[in-house]
PDB file of N, CA and C in Angstrom:
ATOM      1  N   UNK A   1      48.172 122.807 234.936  1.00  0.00           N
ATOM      2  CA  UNK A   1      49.120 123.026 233.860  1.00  0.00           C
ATOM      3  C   UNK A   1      49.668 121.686 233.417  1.00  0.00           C
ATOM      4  N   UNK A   2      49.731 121.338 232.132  1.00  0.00           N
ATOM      5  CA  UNK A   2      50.213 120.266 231.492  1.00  0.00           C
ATOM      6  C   UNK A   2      51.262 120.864 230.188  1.00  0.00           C
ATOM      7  N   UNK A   3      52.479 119.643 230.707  1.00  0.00           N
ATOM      8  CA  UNK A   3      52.891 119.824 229.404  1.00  0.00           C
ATOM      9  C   UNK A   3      53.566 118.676 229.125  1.00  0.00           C
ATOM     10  N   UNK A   4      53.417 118.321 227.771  1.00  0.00           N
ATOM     11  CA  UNK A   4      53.648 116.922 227.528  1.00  0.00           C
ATOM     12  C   UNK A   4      54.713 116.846 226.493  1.00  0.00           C
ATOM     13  N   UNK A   5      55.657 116.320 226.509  1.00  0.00           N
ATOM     14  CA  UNK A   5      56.850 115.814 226.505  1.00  0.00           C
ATOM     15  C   UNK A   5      56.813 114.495 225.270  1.00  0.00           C
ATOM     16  N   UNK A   6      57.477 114.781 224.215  1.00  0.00           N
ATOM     17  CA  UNK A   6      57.419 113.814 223.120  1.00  0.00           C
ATOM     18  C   UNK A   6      58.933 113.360 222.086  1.00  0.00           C
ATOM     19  N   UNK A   7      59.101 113.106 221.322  1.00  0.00           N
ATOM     20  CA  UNK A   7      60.420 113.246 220.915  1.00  0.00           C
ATOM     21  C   UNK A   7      60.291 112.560 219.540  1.00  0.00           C
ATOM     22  N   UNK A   8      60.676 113.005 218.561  1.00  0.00           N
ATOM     23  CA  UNK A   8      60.733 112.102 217.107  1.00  0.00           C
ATOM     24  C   UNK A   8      62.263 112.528 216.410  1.00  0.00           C
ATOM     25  N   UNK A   9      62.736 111.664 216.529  1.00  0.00           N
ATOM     26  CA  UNK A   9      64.420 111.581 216.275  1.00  0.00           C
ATOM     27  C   UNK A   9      65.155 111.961 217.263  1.00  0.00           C
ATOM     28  N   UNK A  10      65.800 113.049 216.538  1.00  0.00           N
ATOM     29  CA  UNK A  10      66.520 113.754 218.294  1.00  0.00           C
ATOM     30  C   UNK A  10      65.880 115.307 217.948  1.00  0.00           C
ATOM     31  N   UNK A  11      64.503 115.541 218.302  1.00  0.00           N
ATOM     32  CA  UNK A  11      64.173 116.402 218.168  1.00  0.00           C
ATOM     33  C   UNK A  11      63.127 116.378 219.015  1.00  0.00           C
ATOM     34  N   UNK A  12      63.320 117.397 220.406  1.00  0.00           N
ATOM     35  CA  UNK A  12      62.214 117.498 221.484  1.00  0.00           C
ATOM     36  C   UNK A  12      60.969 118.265 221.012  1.00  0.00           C
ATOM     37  N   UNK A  13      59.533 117.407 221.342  1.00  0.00           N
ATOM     38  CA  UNK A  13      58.805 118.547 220.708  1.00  0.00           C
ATOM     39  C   UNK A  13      57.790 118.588 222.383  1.00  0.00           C
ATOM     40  N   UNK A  14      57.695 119.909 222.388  1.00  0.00           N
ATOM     41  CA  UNK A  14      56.855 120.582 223.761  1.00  0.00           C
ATOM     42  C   UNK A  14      55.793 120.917 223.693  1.00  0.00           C
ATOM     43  N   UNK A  15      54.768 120.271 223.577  1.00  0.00           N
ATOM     44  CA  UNK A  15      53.268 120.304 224.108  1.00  0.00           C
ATOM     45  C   UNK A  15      53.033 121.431 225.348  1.00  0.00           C
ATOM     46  N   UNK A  16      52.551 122.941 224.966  1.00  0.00           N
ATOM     47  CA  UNK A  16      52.274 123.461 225.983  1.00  0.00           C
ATOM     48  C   UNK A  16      51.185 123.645 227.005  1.00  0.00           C
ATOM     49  N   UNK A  17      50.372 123.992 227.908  1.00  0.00           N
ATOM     50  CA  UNK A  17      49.588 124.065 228.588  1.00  0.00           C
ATOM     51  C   UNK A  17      48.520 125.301 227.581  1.00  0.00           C
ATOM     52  N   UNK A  18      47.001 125.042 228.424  1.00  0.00           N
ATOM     53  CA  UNK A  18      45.844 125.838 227.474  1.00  0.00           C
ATOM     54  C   UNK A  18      46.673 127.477 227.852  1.00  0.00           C
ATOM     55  N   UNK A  19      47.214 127.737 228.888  1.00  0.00           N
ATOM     56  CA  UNK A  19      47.723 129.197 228.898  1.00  0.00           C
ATOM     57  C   UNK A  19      48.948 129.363 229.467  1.00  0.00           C
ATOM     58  N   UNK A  20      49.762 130.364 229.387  1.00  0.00           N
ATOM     59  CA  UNK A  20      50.895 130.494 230.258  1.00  0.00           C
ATOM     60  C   UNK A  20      51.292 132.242 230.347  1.00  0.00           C
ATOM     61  N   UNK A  21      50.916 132.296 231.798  1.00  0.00           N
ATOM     62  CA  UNK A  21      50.929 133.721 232.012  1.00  0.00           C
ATOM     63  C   UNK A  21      51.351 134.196 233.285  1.00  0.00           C
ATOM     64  N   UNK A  22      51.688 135.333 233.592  1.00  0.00           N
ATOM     65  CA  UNK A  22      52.263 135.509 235.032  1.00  0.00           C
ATOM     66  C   UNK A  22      52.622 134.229 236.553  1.00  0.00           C
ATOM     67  N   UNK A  23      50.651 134.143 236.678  1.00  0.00           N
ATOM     68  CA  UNK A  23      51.202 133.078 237.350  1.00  0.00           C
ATOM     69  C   UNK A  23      51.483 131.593 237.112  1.00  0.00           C
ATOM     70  N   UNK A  24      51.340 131.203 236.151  1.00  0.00           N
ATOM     71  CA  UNK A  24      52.286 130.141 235.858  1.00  0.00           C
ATOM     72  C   UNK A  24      53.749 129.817 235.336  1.00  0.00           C
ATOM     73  N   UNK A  25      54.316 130.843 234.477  1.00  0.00           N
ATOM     74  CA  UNK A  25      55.284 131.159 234.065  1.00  0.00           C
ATOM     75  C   UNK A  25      56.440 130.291 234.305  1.00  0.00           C
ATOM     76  N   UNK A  26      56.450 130.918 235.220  1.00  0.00           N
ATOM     77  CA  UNK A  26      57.844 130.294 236.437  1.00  0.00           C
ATOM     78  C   UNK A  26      57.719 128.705 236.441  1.00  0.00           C
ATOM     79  N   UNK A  27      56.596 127.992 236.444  1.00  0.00           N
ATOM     80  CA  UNK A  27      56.852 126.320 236.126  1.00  0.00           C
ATOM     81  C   UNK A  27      56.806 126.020 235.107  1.00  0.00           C
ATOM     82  N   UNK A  28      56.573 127.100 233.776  1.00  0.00           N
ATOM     83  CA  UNK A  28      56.878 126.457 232.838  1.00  0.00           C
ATOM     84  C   UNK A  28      57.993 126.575 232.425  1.00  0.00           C
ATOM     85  N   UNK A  29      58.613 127.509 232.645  1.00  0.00           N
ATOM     86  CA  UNK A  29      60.016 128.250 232.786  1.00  0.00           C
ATOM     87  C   UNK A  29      60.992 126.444 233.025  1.00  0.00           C
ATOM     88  N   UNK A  30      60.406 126.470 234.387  1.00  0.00           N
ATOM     89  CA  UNK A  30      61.023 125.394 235.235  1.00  0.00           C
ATOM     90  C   UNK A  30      61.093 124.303 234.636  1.00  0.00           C
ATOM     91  N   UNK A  31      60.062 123.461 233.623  1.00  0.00           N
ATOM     92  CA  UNK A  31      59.638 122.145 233.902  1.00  0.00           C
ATOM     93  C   UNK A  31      60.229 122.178 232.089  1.00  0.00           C
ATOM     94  N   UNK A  32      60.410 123.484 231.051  1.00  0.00           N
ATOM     95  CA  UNK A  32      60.921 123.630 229.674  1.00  0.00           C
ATOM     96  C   UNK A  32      62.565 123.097 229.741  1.00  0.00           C
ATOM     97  N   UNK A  33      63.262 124.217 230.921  1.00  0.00           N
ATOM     98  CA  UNK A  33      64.481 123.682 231.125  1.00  0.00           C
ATOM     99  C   UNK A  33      64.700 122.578 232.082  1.00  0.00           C
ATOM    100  N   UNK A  34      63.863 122.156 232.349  1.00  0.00           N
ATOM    101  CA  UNK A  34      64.683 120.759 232.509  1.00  0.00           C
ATOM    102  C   UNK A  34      64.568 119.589 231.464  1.00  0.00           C
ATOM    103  N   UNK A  35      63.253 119.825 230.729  1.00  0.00           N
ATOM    104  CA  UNK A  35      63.173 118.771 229.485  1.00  0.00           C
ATOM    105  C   UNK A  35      64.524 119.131 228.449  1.00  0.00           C
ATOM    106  N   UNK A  36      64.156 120.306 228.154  1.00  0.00           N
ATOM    107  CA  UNK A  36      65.330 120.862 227.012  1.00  0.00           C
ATOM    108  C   UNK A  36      66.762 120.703 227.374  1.00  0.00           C
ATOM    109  N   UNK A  37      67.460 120.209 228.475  1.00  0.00           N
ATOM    110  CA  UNK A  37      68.577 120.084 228.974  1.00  0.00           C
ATOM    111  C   UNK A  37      69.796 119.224 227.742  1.00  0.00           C
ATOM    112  N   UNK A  38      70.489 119.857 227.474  1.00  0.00           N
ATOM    113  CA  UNK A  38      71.647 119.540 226.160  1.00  0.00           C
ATOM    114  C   UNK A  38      70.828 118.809 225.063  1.00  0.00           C
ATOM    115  N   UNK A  39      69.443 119.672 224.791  1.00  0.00           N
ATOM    116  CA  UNK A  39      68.621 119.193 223.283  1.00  0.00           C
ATOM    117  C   UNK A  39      69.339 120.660 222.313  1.00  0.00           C
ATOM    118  N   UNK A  40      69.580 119.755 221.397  1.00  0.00           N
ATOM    119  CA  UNK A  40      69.797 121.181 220.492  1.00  0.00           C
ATOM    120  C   UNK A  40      68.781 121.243 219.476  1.00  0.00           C
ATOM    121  N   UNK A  41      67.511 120.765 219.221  1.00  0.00           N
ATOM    122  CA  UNK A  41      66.580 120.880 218.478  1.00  0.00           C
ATOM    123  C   UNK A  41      65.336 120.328 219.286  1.00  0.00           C
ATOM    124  N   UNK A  42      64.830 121.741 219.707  1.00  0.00           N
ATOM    125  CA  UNK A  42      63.508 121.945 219.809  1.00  0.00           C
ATOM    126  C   UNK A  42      62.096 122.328 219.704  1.00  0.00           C
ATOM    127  N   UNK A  43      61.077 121.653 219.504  1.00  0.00           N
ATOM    128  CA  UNK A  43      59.490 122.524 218.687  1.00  0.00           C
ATOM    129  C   UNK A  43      58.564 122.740 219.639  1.00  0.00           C
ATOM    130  N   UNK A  44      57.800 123.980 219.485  1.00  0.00           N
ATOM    131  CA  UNK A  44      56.872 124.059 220.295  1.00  0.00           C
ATOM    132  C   UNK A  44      55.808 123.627 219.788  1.00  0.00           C
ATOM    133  N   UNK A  45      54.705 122.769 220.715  1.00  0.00           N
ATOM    134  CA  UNK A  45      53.590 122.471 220.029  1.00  0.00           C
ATOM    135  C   UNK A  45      52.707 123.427 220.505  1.00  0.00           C
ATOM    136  N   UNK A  46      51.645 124.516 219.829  1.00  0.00           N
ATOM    137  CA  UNK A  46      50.967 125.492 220.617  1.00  0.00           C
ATOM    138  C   UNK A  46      49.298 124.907 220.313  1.00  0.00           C
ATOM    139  N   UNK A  47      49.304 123.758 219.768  1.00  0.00           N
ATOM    140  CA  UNK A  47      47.934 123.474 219.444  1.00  0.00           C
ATOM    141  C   UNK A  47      47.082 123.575 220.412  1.00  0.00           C
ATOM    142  N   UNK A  48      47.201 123.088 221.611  1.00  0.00           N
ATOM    143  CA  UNK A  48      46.169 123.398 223.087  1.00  0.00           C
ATOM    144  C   UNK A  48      46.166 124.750 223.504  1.00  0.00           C
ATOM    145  N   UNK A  49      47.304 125.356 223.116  1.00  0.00           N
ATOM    146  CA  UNK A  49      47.561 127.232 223.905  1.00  0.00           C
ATOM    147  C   UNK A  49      46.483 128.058 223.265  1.00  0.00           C
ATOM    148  N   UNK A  50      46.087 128.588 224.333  1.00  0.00           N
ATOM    149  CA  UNK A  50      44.940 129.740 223.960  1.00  0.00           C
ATOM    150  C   UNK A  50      45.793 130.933 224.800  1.00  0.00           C
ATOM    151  N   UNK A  51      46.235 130.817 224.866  1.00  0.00           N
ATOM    152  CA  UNK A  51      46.986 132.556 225.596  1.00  0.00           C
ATOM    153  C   UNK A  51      47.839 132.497 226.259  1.00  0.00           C
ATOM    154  N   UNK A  52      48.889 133.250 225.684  1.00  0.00           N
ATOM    155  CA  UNK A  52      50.649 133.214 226.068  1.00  0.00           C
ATOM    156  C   UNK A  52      50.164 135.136 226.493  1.00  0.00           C
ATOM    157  N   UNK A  53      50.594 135.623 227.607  1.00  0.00           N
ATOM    158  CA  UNK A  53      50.903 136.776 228.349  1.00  0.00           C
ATOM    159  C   UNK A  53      52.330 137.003 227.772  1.00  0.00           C
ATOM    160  N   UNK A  54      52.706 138.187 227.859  1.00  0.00           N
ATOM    161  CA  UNK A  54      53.989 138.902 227.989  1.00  0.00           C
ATOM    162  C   UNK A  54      55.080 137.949 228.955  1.00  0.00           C
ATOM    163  N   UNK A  55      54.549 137.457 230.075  1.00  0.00           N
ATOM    164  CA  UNK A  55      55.350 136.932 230.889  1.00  0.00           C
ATOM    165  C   UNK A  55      56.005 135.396 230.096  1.00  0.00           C
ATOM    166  N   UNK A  56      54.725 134.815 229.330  1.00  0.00           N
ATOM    167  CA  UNK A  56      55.390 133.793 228.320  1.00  0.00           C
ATOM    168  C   UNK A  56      56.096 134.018 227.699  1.00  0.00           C
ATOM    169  N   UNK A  57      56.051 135.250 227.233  1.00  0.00           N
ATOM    170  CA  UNK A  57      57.106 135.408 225.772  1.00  0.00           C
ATOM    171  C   UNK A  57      58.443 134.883 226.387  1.00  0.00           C
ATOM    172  N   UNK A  58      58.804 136.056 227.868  1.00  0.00           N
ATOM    173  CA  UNK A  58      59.820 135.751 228.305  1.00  0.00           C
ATOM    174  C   UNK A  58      60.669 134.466 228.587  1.00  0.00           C
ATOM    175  N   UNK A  59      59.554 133.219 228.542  1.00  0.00           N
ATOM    176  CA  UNK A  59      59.535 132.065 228.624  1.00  0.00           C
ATOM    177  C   UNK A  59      60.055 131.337 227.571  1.00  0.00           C
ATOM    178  N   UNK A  60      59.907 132.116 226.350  1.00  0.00           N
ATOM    179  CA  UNK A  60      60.384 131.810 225.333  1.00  0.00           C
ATOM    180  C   UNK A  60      61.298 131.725 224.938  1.00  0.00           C
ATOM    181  N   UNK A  61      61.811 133.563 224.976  1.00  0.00           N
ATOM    182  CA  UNK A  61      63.043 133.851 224.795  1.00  0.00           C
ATOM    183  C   UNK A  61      64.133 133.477 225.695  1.00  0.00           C
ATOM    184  N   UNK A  62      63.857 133.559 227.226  1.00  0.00           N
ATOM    185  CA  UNK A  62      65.040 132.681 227.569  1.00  0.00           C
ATOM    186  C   UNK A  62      65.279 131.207 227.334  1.00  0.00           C
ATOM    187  N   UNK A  63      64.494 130.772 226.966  1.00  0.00           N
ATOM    188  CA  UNK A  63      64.298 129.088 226.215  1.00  0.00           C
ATOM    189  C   UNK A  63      65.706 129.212 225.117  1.00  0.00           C
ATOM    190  N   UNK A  64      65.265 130.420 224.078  1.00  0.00           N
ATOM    191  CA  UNK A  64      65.798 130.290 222.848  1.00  0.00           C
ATOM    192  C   UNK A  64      67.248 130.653 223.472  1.00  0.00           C
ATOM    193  N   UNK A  65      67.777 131.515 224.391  1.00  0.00           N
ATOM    194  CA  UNK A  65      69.111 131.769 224.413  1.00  0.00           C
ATOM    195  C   UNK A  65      69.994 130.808 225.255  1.00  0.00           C
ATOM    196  N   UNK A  66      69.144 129.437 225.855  1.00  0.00           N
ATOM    197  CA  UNK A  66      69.765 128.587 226.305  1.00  0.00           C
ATOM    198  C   UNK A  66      69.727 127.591 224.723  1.00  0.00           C
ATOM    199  N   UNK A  67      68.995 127.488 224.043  1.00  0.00           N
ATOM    200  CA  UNK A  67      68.906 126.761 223.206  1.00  0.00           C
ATOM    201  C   UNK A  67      70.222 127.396 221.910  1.00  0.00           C
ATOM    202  N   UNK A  68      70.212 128.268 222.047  1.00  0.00           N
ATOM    203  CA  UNK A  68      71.220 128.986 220.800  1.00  0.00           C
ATOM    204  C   UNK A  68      72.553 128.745 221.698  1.00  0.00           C
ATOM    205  N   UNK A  69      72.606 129.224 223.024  1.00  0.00           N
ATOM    206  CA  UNK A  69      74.190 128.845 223.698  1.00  0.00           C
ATOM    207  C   UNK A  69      74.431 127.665 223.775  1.00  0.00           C
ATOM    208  N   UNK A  70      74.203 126.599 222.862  1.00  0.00           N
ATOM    209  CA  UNK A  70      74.667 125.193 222.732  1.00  0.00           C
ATOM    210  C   UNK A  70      74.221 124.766 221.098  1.00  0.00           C
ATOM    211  N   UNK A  71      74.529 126.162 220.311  1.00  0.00           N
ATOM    212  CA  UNK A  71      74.032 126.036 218.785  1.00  0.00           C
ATOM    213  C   UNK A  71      73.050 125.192 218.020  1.00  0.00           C
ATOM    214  N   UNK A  72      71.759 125.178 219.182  1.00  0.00           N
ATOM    215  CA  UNK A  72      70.693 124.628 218.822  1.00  0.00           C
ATOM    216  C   UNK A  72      69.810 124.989 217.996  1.00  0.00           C
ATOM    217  N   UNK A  73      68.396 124.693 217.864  1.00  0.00           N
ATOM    218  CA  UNK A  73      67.625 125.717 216.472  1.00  0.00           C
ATOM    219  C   UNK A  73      66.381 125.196 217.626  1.00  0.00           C
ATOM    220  N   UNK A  74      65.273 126.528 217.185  1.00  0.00           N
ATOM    221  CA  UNK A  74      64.024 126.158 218.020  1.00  0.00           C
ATOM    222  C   UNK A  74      62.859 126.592 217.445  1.00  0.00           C
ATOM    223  N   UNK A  75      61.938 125.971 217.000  1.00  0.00           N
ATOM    224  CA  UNK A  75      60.601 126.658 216.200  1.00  0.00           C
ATOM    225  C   UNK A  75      59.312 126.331 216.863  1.00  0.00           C
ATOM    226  N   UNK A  76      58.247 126.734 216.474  1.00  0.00           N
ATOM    227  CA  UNK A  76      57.122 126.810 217.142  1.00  0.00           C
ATOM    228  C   UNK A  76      55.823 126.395 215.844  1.00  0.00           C
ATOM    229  N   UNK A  77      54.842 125.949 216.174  1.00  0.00           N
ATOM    230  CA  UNK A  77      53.749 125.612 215.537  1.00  0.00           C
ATOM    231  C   UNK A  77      52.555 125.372 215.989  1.00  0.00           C
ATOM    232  N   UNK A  78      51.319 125.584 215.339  1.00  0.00           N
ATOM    233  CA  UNK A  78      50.214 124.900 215.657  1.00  0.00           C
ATOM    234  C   UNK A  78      49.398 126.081 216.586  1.00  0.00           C
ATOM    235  N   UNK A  79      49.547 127.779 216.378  1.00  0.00           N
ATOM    236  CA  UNK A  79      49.322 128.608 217.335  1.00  0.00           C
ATOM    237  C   UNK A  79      48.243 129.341 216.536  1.00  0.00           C
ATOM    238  N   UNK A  80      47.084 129.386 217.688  1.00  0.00           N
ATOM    239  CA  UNK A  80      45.917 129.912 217.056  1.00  0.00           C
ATOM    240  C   UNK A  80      45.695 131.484 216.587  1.00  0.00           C
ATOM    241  N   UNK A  81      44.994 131.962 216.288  1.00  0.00           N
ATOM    242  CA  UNK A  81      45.234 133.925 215.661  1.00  0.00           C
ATOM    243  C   UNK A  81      45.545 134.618 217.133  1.00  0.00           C
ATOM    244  N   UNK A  82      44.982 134.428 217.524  1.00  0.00           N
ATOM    245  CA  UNK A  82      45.065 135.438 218.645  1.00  0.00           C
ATOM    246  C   UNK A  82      46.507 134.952 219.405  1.00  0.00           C
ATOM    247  N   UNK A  83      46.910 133.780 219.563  1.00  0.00           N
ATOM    248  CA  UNK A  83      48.579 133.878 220.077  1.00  0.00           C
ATOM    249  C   UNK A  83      49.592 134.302 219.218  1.00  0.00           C
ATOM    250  N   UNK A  84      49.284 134.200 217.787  1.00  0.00           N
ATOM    251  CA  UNK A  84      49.816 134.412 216.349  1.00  0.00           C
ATOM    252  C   UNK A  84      50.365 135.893 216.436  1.00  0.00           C
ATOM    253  N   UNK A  85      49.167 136.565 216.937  1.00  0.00           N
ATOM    254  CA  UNK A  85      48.713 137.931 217.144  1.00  0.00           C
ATOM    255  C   UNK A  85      49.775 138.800 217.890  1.00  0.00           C
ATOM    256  N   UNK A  86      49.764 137.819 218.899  1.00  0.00           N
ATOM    257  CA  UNK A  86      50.840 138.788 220.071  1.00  0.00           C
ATOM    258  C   UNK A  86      52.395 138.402 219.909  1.00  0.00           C
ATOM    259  N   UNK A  87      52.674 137.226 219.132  1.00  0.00           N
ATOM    260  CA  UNK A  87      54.074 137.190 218.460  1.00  0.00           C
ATOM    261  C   UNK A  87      54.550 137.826 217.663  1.00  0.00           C
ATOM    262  N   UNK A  88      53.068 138.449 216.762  1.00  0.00           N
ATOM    263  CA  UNK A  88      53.608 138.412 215.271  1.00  0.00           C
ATOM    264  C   UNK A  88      54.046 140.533 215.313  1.00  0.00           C
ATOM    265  N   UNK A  89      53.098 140.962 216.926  1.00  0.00           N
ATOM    266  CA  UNK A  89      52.710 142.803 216.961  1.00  0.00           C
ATOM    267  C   UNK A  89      54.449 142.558 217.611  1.00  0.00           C
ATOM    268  N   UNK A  90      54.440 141.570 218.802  1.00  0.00           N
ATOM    269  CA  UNK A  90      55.769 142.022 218.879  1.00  0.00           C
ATOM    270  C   UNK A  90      57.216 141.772 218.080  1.00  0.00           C
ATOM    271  N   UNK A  91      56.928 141.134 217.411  1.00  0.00           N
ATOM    272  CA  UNK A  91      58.349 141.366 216.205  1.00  0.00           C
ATOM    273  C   UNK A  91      58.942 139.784 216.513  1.00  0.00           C
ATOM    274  N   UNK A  92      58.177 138.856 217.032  1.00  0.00           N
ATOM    275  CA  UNK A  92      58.880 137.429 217.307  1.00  0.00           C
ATOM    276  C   UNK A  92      58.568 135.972 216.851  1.00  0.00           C
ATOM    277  N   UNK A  93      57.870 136.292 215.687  1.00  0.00           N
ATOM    278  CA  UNK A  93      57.367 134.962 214.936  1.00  0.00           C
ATOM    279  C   UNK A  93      58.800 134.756 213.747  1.00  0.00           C
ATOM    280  N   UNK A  94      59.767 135.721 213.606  1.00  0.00           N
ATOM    281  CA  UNK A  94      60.547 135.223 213.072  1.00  0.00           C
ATOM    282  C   UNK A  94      61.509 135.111 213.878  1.00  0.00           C
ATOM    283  N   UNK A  95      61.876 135.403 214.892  1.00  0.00           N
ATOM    284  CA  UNK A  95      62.868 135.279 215.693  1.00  0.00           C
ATOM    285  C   UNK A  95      62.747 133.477 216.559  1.00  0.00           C
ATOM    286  N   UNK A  96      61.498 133.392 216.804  1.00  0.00           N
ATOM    287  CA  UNK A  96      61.078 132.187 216.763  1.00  0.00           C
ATOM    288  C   UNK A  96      61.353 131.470 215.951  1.00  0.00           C
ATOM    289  N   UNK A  97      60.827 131.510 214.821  1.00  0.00           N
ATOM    290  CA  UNK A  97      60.704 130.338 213.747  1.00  0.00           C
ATOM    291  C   UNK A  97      58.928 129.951 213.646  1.00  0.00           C
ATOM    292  N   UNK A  98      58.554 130.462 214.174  1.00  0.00           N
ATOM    293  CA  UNK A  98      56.659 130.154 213.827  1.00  0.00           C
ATOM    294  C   UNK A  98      56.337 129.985 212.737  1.00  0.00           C
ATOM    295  N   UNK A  99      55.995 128.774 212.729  1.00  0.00           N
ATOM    296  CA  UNK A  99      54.945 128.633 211.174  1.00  0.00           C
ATOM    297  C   UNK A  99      53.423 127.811 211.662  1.00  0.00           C
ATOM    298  N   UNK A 100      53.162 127.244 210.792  1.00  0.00           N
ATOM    299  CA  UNK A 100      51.582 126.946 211.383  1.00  0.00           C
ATOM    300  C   UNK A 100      51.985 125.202 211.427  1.00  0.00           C
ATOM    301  N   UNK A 101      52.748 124.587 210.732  1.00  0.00           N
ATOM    302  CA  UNK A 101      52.250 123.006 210.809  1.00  0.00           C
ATOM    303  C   UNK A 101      53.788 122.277 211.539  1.00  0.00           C
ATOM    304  N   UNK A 102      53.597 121.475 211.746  1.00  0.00           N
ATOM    305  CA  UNK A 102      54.381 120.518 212.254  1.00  0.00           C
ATOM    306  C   UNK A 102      55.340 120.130 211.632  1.00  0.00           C
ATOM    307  N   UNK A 103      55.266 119.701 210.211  1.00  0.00           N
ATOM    308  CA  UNK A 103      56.164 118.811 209.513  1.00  0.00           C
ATOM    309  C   UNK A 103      57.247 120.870 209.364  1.00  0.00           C
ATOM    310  N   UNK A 104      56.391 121.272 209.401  1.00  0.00           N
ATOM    311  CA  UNK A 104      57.208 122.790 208.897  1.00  0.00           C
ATOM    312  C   UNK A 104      58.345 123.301 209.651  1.00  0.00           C
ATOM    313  N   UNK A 105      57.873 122.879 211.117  1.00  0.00           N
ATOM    314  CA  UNK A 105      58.655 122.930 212.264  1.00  0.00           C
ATOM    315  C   UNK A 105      59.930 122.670 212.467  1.00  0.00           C
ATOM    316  N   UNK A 106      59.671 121.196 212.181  1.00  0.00           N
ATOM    317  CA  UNK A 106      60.515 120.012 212.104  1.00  0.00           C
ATOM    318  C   UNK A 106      61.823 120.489 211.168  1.00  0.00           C
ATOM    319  N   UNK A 107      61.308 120.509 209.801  1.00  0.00           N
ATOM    320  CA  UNK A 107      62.264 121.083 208.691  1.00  0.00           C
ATOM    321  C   UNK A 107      63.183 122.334 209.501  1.00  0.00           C
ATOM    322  N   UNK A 108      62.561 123.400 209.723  1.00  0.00           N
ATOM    323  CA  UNK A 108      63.271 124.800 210.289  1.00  0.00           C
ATOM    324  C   UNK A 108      64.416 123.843 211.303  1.00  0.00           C
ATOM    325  N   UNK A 109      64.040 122.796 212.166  1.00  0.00           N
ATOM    326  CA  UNK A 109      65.177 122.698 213.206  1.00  0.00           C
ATOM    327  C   UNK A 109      66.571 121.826 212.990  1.00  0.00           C
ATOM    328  N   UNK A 110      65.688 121.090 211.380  1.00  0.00           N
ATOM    329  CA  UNK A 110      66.686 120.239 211.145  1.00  0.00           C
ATOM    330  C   UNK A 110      68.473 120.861 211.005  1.00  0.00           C
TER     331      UNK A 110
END
């Protein structure tokens, strides 16, 4: 599992691993909040992700409610159809902020 860690202004952007699912979860869980620690603008990069599980989502969403309890903004990008897929059946590409490009990202968190 890799995840790589970048920053352009004061805006964290998160490079995720090719998958994140049951059993990895929990370190990404782990290794998100400690990067994201008092960031109030953060992006996901999903360009390497090929498959987020149910257990990711969760990964997500508690991301976003540490990120909103310090009136932060958090969006996502760069996610192929089939991860698109399982955000978009469960009702969370807008709750996210998902769009497809980077600079798009960026804008949503400003």
């Amino acid at each position: 599992m890799e995840i790589v860690l970048t920053t352009n202004a004061d805006t964290l952007i998160v490079g995720l691993p090719k998958e994140i699912h049951s059993g990895n979860a929990g370190n990404v869980q782990s290794e998100i909040n400690a990067a994201i620690e008092g960031r109030k603008k953060v992006v996901f990069d999903f360009s390497v992700n090929e498959f987020v599980s149910t257990a990711g989502i969760r990964v997500f969403l508690e991301t976003l409610n540490k990120v909103q309890s310090i009136s932060g903004k958090m969006a996502m990008f760069g996610m192929n159809e089939l991860v698109f897929e399982v955000f978009d059946i469960t009702g969370f590409t807008e709750v996210f902020g998902v769009v497809e490009k980077m600079d798009e990202a960026m804008q949503n968190v400003a």
